[in-house]
N, C-alpha and C. Protein backbone atom coordinates (compact mmCIF):
# COMPACT_ATOMS: atom_id res chain seq x y z
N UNK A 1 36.50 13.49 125.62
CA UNK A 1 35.47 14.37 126.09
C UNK A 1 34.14 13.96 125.50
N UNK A 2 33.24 13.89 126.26
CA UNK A 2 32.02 13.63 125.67
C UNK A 2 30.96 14.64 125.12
N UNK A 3 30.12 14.91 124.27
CA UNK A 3 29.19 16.04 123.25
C UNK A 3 28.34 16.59 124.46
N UNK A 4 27.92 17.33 124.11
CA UNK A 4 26.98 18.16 124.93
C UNK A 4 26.02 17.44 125.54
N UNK A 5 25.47 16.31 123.99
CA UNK A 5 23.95 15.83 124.34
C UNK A 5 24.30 13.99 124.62
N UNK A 6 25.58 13.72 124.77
CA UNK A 6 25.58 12.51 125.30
C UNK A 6 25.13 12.04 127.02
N UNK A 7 25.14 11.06 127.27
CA UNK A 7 24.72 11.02 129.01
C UNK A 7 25.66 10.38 129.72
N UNK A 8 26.96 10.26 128.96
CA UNK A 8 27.49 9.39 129.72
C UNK A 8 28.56 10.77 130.59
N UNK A 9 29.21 10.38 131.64
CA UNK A 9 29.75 11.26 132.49
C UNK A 9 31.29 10.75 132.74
N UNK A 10 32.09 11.64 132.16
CA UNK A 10 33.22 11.45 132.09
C UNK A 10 34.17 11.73 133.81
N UNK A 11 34.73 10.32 134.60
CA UNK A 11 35.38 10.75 135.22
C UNK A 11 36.70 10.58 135.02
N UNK A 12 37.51 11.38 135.62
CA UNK A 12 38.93 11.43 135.30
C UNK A 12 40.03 10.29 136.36
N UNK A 13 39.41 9.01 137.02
CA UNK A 13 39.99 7.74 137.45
C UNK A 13 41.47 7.63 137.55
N UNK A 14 41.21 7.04 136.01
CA UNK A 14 42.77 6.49 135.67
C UNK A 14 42.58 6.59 134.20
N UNK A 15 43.88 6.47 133.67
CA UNK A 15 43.91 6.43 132.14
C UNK A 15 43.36 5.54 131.57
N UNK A 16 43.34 4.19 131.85
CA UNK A 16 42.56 3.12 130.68
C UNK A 16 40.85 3.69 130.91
N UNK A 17 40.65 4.05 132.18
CA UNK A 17 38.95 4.39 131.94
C UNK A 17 38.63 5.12 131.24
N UNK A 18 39.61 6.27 131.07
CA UNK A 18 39.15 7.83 130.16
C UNK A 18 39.59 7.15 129.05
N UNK A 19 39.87 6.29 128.84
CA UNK A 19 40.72 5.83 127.32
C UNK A 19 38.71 5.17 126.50
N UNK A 20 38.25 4.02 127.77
CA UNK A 20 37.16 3.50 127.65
C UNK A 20 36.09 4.60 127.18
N UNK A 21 35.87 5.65 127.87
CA UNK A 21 34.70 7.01 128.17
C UNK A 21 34.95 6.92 126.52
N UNK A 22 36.24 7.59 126.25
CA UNK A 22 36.40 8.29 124.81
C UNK A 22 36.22 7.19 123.83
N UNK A 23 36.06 6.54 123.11
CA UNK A 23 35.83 4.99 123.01
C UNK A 23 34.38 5.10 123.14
N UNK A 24 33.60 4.74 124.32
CA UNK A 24 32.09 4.91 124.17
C UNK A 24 31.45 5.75 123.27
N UNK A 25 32.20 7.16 123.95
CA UNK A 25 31.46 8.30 123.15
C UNK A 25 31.66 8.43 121.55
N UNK A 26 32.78 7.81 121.53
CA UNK A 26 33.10 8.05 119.71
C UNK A 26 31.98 6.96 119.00
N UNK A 27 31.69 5.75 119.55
CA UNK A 27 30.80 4.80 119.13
C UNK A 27 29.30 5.17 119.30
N UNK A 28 29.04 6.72 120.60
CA UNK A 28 27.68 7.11 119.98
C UNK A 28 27.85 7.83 119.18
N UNK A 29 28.77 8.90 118.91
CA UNK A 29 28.84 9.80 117.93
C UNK A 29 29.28 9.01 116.05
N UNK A 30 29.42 8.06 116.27
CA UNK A 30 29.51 7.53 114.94
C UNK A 30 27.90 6.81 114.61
N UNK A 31 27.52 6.24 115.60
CA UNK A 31 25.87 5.64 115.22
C UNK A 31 25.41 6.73 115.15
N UNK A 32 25.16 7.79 116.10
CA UNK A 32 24.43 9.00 115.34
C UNK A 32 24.28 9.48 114.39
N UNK A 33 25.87 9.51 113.74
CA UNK A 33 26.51 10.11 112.52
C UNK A 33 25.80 8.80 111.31
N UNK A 34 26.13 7.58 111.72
CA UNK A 34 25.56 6.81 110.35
C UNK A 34 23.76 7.00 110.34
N UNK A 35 22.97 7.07 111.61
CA UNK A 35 21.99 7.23 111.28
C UNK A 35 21.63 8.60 110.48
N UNK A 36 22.13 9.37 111.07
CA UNK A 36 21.60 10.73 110.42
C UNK A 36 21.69 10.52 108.85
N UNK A 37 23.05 10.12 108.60
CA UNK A 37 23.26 9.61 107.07
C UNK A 37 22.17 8.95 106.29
N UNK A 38 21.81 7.55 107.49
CA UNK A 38 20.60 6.98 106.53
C UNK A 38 19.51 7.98 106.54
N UNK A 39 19.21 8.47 108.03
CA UNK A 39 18.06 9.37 106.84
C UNK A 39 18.74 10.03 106.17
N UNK A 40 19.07 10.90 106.02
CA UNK A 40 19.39 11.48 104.84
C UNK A 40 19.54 11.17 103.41
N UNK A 41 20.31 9.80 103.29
CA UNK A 41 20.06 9.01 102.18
C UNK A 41 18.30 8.74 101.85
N UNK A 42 17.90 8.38 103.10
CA UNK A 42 16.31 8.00 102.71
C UNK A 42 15.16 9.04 102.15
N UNK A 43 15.24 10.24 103.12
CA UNK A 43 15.00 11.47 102.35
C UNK A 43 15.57 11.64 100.62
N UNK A 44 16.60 11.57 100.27
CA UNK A 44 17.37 11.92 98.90
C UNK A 44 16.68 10.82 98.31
N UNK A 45 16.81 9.72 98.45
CA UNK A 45 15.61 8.63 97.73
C UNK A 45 14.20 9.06 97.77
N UNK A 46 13.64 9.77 98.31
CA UNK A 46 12.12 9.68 98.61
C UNK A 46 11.81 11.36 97.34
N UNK A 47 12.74 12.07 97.54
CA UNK A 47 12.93 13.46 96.51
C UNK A 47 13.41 13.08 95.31
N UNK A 48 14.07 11.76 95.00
CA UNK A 48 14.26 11.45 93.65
C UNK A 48 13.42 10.13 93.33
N UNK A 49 12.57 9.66 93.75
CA UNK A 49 11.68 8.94 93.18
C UNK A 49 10.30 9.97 93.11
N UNK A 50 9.64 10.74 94.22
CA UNK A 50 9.23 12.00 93.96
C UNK A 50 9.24 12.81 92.34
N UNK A 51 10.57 13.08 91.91
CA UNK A 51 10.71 13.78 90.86
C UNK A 51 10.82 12.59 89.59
N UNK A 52 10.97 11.64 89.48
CA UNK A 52 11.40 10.75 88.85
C UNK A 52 9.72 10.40 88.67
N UNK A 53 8.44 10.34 89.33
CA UNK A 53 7.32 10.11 89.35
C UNK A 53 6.70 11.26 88.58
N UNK A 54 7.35 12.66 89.05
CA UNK A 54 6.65 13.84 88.47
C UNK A 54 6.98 13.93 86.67
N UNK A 55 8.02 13.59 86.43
CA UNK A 55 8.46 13.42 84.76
C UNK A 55 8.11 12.44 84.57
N UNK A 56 7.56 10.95 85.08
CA UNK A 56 6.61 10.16 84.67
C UNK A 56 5.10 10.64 83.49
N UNK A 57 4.65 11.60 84.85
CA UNK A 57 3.46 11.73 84.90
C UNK A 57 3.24 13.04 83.45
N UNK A 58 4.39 13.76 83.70
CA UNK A 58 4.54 14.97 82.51
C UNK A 58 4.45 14.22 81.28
N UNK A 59 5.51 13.10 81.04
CA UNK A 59 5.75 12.27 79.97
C UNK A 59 4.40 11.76 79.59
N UNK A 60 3.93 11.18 80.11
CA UNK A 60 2.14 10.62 80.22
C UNK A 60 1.22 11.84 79.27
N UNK A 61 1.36 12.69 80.21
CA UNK A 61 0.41 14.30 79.83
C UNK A 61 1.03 14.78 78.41
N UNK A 62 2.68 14.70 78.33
CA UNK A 62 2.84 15.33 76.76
C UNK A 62 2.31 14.35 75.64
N UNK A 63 2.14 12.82 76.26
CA UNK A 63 1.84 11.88 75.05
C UNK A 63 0.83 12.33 74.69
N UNK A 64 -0.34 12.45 75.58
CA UNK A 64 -1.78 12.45 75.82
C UNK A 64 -2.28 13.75 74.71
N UNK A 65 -1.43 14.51 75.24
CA UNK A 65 -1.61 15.98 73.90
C UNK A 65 -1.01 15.83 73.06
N UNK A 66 -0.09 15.15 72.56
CA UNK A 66 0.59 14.95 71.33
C UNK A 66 -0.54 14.17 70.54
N UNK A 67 -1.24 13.14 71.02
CA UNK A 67 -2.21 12.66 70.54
C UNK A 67 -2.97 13.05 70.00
N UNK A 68 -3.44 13.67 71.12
CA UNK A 68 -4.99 15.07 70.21
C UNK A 68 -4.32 15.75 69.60
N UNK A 69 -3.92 16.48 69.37
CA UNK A 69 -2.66 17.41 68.38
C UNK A 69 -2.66 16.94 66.96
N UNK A 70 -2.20 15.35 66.99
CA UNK A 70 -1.67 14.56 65.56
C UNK A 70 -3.51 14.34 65.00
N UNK A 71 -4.65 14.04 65.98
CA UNK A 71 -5.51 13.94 65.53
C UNK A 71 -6.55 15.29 65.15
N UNK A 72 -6.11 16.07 65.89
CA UNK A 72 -6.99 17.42 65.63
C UNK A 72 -6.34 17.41 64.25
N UNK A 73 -4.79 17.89 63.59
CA UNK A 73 -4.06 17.98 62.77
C UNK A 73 -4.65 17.17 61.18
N UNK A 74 -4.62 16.03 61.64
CA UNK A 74 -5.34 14.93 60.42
C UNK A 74 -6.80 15.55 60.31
N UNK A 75 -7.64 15.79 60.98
CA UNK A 75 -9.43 16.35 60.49
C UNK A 75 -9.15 17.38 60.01
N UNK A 76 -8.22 18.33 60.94
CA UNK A 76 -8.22 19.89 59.97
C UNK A 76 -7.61 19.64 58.54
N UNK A 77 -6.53 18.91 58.05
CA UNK A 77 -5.68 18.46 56.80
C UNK A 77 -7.09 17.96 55.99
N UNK A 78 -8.00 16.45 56.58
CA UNK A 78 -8.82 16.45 55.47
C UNK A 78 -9.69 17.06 55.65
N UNK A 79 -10.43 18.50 56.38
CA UNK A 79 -11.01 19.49 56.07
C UNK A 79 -10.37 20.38 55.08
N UNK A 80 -9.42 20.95 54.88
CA UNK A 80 -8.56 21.39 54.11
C UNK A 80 -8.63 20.87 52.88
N UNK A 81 -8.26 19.47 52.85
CA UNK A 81 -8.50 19.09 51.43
C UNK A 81 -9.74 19.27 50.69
N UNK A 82 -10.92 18.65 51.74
CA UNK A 82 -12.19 18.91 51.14
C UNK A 82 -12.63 20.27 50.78
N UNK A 83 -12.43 21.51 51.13
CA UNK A 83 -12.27 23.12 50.89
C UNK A 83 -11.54 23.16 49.98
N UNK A 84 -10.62 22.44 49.71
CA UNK A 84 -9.71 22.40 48.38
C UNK A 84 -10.39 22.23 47.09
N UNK A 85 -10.40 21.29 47.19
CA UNK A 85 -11.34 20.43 46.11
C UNK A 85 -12.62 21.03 45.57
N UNK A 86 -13.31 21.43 47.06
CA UNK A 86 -14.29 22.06 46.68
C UNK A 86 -14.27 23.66 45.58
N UNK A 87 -13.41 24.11 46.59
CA UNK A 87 -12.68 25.59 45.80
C UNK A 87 -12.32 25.28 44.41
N UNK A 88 -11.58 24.39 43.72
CA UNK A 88 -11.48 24.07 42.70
C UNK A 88 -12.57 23.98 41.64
N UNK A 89 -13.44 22.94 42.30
CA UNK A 89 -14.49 23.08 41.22
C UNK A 89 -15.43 24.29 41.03
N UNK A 90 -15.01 24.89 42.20
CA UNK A 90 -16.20 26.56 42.08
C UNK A 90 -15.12 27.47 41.34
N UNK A 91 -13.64 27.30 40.89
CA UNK A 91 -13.36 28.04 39.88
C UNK A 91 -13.20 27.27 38.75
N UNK A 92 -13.54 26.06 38.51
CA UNK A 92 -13.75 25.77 36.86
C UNK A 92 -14.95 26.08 36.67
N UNK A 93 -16.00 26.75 37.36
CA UNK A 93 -17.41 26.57 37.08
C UNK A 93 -17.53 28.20 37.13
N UNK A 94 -16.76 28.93 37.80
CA UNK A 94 -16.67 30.53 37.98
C UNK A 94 -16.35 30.52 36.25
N UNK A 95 -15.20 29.97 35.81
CA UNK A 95 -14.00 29.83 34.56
C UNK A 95 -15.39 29.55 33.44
N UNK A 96 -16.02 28.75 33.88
CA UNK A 96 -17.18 28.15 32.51
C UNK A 96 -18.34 29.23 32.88
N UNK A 97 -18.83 29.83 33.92
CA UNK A 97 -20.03 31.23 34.19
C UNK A 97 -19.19 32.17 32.77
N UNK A 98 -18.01 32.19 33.45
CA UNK A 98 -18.13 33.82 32.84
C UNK A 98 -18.04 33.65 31.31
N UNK A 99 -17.42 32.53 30.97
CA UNK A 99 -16.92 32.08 29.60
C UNK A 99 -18.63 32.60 28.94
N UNK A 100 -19.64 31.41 29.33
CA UNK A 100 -21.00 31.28 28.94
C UNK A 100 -21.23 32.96 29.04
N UNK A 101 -21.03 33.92 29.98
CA UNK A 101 -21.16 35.58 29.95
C UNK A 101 -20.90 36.23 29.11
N UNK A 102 -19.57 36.61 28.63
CA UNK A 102 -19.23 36.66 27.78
C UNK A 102 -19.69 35.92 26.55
N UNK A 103 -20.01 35.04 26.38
CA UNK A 103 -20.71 34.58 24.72
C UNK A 103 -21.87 35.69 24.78
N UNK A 104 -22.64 35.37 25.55
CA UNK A 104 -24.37 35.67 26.15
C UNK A 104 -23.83 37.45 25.47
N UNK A 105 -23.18 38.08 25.90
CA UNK A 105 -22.97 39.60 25.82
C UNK A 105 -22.24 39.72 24.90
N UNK A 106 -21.99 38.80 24.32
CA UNK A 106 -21.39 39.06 22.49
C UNK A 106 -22.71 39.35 21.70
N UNK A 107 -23.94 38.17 22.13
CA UNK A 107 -24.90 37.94 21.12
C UNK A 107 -26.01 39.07 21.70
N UNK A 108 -26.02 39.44 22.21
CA UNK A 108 -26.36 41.04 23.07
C UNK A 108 -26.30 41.80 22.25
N UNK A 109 -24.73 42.19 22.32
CA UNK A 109 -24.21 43.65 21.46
C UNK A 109 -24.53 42.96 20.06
N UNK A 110 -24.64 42.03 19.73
CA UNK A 110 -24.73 41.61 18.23
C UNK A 110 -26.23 42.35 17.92
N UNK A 111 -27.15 41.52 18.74
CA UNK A 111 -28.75 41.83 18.51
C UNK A 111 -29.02 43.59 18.58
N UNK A 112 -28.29 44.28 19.85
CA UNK A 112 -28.88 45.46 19.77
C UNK A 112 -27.77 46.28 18.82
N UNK A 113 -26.75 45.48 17.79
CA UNK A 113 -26.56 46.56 16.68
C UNK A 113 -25.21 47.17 17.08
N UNK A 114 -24.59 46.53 17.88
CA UNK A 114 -23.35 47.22 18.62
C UNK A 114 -22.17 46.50 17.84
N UNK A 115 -21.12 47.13 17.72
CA UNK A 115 -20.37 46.58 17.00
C UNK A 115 -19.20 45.78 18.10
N UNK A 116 -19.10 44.71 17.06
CA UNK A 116 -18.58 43.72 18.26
C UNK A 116 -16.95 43.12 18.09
N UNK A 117 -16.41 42.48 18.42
CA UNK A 117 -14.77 41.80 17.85
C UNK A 117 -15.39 40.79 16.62
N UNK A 118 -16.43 40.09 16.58
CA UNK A 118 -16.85 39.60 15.09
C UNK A 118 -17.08 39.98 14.34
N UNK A 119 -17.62 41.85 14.10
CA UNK A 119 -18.12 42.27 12.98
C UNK A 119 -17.00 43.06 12.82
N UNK A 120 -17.11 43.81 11.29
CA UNK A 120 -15.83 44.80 11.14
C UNK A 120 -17.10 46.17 10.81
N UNK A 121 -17.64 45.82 10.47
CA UNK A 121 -18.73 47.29 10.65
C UNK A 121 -20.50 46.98 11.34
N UNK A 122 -20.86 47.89 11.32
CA UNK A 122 -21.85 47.88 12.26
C UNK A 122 -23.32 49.08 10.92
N UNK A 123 -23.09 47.44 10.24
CA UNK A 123 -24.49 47.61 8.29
C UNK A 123 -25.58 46.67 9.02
N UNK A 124 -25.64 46.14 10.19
CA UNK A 124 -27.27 44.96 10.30
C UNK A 124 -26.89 43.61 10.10
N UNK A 125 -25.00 43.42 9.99
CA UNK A 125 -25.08 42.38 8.97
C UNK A 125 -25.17 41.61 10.66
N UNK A 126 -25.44 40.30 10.70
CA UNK A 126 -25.00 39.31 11.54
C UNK A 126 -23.90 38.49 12.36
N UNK A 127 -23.68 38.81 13.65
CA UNK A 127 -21.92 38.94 14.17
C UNK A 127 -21.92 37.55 14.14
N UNK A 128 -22.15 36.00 13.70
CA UNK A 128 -21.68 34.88 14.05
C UNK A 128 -20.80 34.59 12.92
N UNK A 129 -19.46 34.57 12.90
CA UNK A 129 -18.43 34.03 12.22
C UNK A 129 -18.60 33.27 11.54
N UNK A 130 -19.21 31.93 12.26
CA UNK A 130 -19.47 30.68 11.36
C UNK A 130 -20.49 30.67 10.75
N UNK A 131 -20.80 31.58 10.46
CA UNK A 131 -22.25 31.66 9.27
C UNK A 131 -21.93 32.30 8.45
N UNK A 132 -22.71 32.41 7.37
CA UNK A 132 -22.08 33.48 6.27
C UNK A 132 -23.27 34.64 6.44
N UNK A 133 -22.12 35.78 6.16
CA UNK A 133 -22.92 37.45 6.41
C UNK A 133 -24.27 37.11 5.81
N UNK A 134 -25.22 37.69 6.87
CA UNK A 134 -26.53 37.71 6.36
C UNK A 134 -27.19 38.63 6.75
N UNK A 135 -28.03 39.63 5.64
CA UNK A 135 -28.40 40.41 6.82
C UNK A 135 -29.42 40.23 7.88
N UNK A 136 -29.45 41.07 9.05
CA UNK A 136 -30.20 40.70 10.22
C UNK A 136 -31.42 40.97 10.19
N UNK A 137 -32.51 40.42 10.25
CA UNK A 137 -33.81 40.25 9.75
C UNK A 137 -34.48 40.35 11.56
N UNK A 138 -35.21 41.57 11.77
CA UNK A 138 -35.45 41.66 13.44
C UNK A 138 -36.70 40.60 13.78
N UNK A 139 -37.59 41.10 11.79
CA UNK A 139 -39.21 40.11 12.06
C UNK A 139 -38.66 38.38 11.79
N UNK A 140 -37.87 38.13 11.45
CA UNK A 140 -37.29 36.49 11.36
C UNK A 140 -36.86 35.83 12.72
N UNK A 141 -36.47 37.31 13.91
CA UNK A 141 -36.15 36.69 15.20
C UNK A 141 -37.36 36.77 16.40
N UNK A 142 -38.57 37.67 16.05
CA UNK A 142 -39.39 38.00 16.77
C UNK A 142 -40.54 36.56 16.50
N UNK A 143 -40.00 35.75 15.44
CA UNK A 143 -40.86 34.50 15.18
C UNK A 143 -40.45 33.58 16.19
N UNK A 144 -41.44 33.05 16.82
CA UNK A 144 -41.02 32.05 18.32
C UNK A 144 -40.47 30.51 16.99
N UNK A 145 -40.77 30.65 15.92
CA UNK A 145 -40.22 29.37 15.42
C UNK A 145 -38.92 29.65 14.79
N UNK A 146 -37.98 30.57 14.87
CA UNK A 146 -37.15 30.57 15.01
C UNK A 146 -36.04 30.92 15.66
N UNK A 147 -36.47 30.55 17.05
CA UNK A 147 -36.09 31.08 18.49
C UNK A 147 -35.16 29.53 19.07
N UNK A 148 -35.00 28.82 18.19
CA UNK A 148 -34.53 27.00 18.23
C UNK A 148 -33.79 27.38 18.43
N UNK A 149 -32.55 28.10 18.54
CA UNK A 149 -30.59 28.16 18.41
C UNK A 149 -30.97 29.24 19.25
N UNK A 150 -31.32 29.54 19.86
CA UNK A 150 -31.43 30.81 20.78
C UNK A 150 -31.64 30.05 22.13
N UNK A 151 -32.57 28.96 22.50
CA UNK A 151 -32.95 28.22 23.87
C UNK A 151 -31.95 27.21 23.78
N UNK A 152 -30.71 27.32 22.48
CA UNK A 152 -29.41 26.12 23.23
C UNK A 152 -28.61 26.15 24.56
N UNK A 153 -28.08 25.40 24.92
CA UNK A 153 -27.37 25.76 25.69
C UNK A 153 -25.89 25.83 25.30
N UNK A 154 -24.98 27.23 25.50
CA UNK A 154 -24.21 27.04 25.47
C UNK A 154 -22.82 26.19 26.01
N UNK A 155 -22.58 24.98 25.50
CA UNK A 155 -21.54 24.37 26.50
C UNK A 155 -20.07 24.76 26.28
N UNK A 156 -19.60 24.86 27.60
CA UNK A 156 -17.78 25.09 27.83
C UNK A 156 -17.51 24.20 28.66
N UNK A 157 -16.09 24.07 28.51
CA UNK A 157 -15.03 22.89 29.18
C UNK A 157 -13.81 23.75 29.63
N UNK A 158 -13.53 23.34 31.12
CA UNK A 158 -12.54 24.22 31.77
C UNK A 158 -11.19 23.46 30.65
N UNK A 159 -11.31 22.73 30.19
CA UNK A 159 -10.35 21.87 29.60
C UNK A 159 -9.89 22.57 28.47
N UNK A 160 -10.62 23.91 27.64
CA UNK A 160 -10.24 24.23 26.26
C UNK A 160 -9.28 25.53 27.42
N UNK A 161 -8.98 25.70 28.67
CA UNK A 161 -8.57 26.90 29.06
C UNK A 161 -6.86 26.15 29.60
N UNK A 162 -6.69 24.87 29.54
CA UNK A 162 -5.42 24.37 30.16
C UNK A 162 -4.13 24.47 28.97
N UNK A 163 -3.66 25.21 29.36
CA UNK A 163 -1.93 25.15 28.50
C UNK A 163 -1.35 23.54 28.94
């Protein structure tokens, strides 16, 4: 029997002809059948080189940002360090302010008579340890010539503060 959409016209003769008809028709219905196949194969190739192009192109794009990423990463790291470093030295220098503060407001409470962790009473005597008690003489400090140990500078080292 021949398909709907074939053209050939089946008559009913004799047996070897209908044998021939069926025979024809199976040889269009098999070329049909392999073409349809190739496209189909050709389509399925054209959707997997398609997708096989699209994860190309992704692969490309994740390098591309992985790139900037590793390099944004490295400037912010040595920004970081440099804020580091920097931070550091603004607390050995915070560490040496207050140190120098504290002296400065020892010799303060010393001058205006306040009793201090160097003195054990509060008689005029003079709070510097390493001197020997003397008493405090106000007209001996109001003399600009003996104002020399007063315009020193006190120096500190973050180094006397490291265990």
């Amino acid at each position: 029997m021949a398909s709907p959409g074939s053209s050939s016209i089946i008559m009913p003769t004799n047996s070897s002809g209908s044998e021939e008809l069926q025979v024809v028709a199976m040889d269009q219905r098999k070329r049909k059948r392999q073409l349809s196949n190739r496209e189909s194969a050709r389509r399925s190739r054209m959707k997997k080189k398609k997708n096989l192009d699209d994860l190309i192109e992704n692969v490309n794009r994740l390098i591309k940002d992985n790139t900037q990423m590793q390099t944004t990463l490295k400037a912010t790291s040595q920004q970081y360090l440099a804020v580091d470093a920097e931070n550091s030295v603004l607390i050995t220098q915070m560490m040496e302010l207050n140190t120098r503060l504290q002296s400065l407001n020892e010799i303060l409470d010393c001058m205006n008579g306040k009793s201090g962790n160097n003195s054990n009473n509060n008689n005029g005597y003079a709070c510097d340890p390493y001197q020997q008690q003397q008493p405090f003489d106000n007209s001996s400090f109001m003399n600009p010539w003996n104002l020399v140990s007063v315009n020193q500078n006190i120096m500190t080292s973050a180094d006397m503060f490291l265990c």
